[in-house]
C-alpha atoms as a PDB file:
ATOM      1  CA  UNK A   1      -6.792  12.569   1.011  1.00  0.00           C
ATOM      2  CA  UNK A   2      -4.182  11.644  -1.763  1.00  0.00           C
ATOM      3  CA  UNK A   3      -4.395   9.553  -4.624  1.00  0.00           C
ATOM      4  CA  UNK A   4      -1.869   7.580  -3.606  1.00  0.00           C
ATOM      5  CA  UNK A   5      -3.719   6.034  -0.841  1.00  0.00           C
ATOM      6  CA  UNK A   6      -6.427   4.484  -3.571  1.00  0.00           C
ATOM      7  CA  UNK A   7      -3.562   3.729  -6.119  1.00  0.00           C
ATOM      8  CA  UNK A   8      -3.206  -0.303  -7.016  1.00  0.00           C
ATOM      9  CA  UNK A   9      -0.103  -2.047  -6.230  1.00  0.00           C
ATOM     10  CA  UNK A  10       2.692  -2.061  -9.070  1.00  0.00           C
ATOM     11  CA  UNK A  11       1.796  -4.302 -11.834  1.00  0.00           C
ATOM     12  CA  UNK A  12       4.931  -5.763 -11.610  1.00  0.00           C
ATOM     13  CA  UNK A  13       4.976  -9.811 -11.679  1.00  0.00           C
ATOM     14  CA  UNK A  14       7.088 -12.068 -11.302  1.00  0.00           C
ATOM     15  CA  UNK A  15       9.737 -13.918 -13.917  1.00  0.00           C
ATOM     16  CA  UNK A  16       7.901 -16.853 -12.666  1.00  0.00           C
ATOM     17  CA  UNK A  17       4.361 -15.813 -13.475  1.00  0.00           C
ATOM     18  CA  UNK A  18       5.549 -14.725 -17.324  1.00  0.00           C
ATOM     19  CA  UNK A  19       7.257 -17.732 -17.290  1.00  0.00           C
ATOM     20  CA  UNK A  20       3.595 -19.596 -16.423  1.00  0.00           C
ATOM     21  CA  UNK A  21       1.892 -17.320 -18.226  1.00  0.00           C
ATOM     22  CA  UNK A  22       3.725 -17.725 -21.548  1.00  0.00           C
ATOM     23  CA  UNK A  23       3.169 -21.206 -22.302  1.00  0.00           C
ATOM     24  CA  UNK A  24       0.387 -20.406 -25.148  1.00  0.00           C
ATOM     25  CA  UNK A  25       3.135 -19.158 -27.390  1.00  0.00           C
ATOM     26  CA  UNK A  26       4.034 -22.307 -28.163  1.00  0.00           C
ATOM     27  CA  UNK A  27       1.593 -21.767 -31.421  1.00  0.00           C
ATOM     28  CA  UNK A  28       3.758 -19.583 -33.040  1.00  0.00           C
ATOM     29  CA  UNK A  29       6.107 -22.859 -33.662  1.00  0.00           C
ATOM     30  CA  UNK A  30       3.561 -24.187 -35.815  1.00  0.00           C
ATOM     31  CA  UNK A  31       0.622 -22.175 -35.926  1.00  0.00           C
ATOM     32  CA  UNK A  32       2.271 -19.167 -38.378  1.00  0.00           C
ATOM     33  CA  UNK A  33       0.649 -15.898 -37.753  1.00  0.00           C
ATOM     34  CA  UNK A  34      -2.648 -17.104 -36.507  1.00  0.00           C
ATOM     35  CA  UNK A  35      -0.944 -19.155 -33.531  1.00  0.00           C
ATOM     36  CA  UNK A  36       1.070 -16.014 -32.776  1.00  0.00           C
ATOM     37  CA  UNK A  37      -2.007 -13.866 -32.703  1.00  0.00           C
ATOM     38  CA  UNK A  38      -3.996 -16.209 -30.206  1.00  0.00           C
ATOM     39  CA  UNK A  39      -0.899 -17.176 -28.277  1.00  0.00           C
ATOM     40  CA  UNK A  40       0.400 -13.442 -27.605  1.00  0.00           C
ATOM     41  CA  UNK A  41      -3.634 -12.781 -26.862  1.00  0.00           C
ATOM     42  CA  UNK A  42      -3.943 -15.440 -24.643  1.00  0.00           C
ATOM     43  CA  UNK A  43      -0.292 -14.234 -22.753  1.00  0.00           C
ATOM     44  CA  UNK A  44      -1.678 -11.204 -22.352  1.00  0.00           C
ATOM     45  CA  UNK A  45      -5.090 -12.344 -20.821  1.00  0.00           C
ATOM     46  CA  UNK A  46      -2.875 -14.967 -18.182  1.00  0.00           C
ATOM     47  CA  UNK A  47      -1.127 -11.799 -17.531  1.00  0.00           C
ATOM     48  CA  UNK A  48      -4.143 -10.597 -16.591  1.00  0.00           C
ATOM     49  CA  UNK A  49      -5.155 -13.442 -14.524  1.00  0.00           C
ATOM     50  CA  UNK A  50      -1.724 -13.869 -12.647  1.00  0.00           C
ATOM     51  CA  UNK A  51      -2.175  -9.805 -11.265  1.00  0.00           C
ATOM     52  CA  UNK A  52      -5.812 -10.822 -10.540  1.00  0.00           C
ATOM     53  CA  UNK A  53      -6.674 -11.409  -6.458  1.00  0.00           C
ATOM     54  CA  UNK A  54      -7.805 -15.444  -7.396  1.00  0.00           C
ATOM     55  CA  UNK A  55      -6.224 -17.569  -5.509  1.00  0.00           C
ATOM     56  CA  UNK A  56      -3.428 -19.557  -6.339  1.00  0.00           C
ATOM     57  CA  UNK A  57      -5.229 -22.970  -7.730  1.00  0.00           C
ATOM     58  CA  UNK A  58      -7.737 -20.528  -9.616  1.00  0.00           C
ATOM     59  CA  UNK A  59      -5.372 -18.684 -11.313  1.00  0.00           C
ATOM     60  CA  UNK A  60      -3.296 -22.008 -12.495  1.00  0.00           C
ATOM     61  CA  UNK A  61      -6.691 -23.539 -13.651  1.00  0.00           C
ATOM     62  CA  UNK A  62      -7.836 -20.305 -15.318  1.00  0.00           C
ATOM     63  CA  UNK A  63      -4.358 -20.348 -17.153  1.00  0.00           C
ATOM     64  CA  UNK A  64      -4.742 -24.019 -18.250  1.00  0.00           C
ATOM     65  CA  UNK A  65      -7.942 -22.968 -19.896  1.00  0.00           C
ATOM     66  CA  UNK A  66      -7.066 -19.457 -21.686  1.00  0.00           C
ATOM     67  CA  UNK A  67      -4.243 -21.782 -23.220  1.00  0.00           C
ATOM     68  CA  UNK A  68      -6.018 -24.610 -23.975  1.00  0.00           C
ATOM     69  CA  UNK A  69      -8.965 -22.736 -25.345  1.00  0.00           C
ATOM     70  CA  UNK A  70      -6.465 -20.577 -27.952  1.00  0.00           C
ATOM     71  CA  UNK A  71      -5.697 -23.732 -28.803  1.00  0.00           C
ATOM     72  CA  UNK A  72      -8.830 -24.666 -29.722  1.00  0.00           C
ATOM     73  CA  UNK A  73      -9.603 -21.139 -31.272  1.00  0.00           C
ATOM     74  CA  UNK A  74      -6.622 -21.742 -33.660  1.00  0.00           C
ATOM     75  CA  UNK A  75      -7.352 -25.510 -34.626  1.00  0.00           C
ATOM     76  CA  UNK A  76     -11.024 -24.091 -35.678  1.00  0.00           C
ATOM     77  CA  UNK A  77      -9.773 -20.924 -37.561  1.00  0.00           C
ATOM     78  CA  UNK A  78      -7.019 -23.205 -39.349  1.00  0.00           C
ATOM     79  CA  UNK A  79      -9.772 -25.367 -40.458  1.00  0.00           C
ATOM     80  CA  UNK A  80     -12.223 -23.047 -41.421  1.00  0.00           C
ATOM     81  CA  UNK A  81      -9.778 -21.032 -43.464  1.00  0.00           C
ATOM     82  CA  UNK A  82      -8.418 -24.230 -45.218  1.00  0.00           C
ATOM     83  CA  UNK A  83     -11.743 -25.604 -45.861  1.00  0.00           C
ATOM     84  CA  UNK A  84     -12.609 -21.452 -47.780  1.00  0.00           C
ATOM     85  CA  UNK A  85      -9.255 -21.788 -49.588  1.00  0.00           C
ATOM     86  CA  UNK A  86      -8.987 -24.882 -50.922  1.00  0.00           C
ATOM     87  CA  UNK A  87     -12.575 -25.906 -51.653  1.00  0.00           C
END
């Protein structure tokens, strides 16, 4: 019995899935260095999602979400570090 027989597929995906899976780094256009920290976190987890065995639909809707919620991760920390700074 070899290892290879029990070894995952490559992790390779496709320019299409980065391409889907990129769309949350759209905060580093206005969201300085706290939109690129949850944007290039929240690639990384659609990465994730996009080599998982979901299927299709799943995998766009779990997307959709991860983005949306760094979204929502930044908008909070960008308001709770304004409202300690400038108070």
């Amino acid at each position: 019995m070899e290892i290879r027989e029990y070894a995952p597929e490559s992790g390779k995906l496709s320019k299409k899935a980065h391409f889907y899976s990129a769309w949350p780094l759209i905060l580093i256009l206005f969201g300085g260095a706290i939109g690129l920290l949850y944007g290039v976190m929240a690639y990384l987890l659609n990465l994730k999602i996009y080599s998982s065995e979901l299927t299709r639909l799943n995998k766009v809707l779990a997307n959709l979400l991860c983005g949306i919620s760094a979204i929502s991760i930044w908008w909070f920390s960008a308001q709770w570090i304004q409202a300690a700074l400038f108070q």
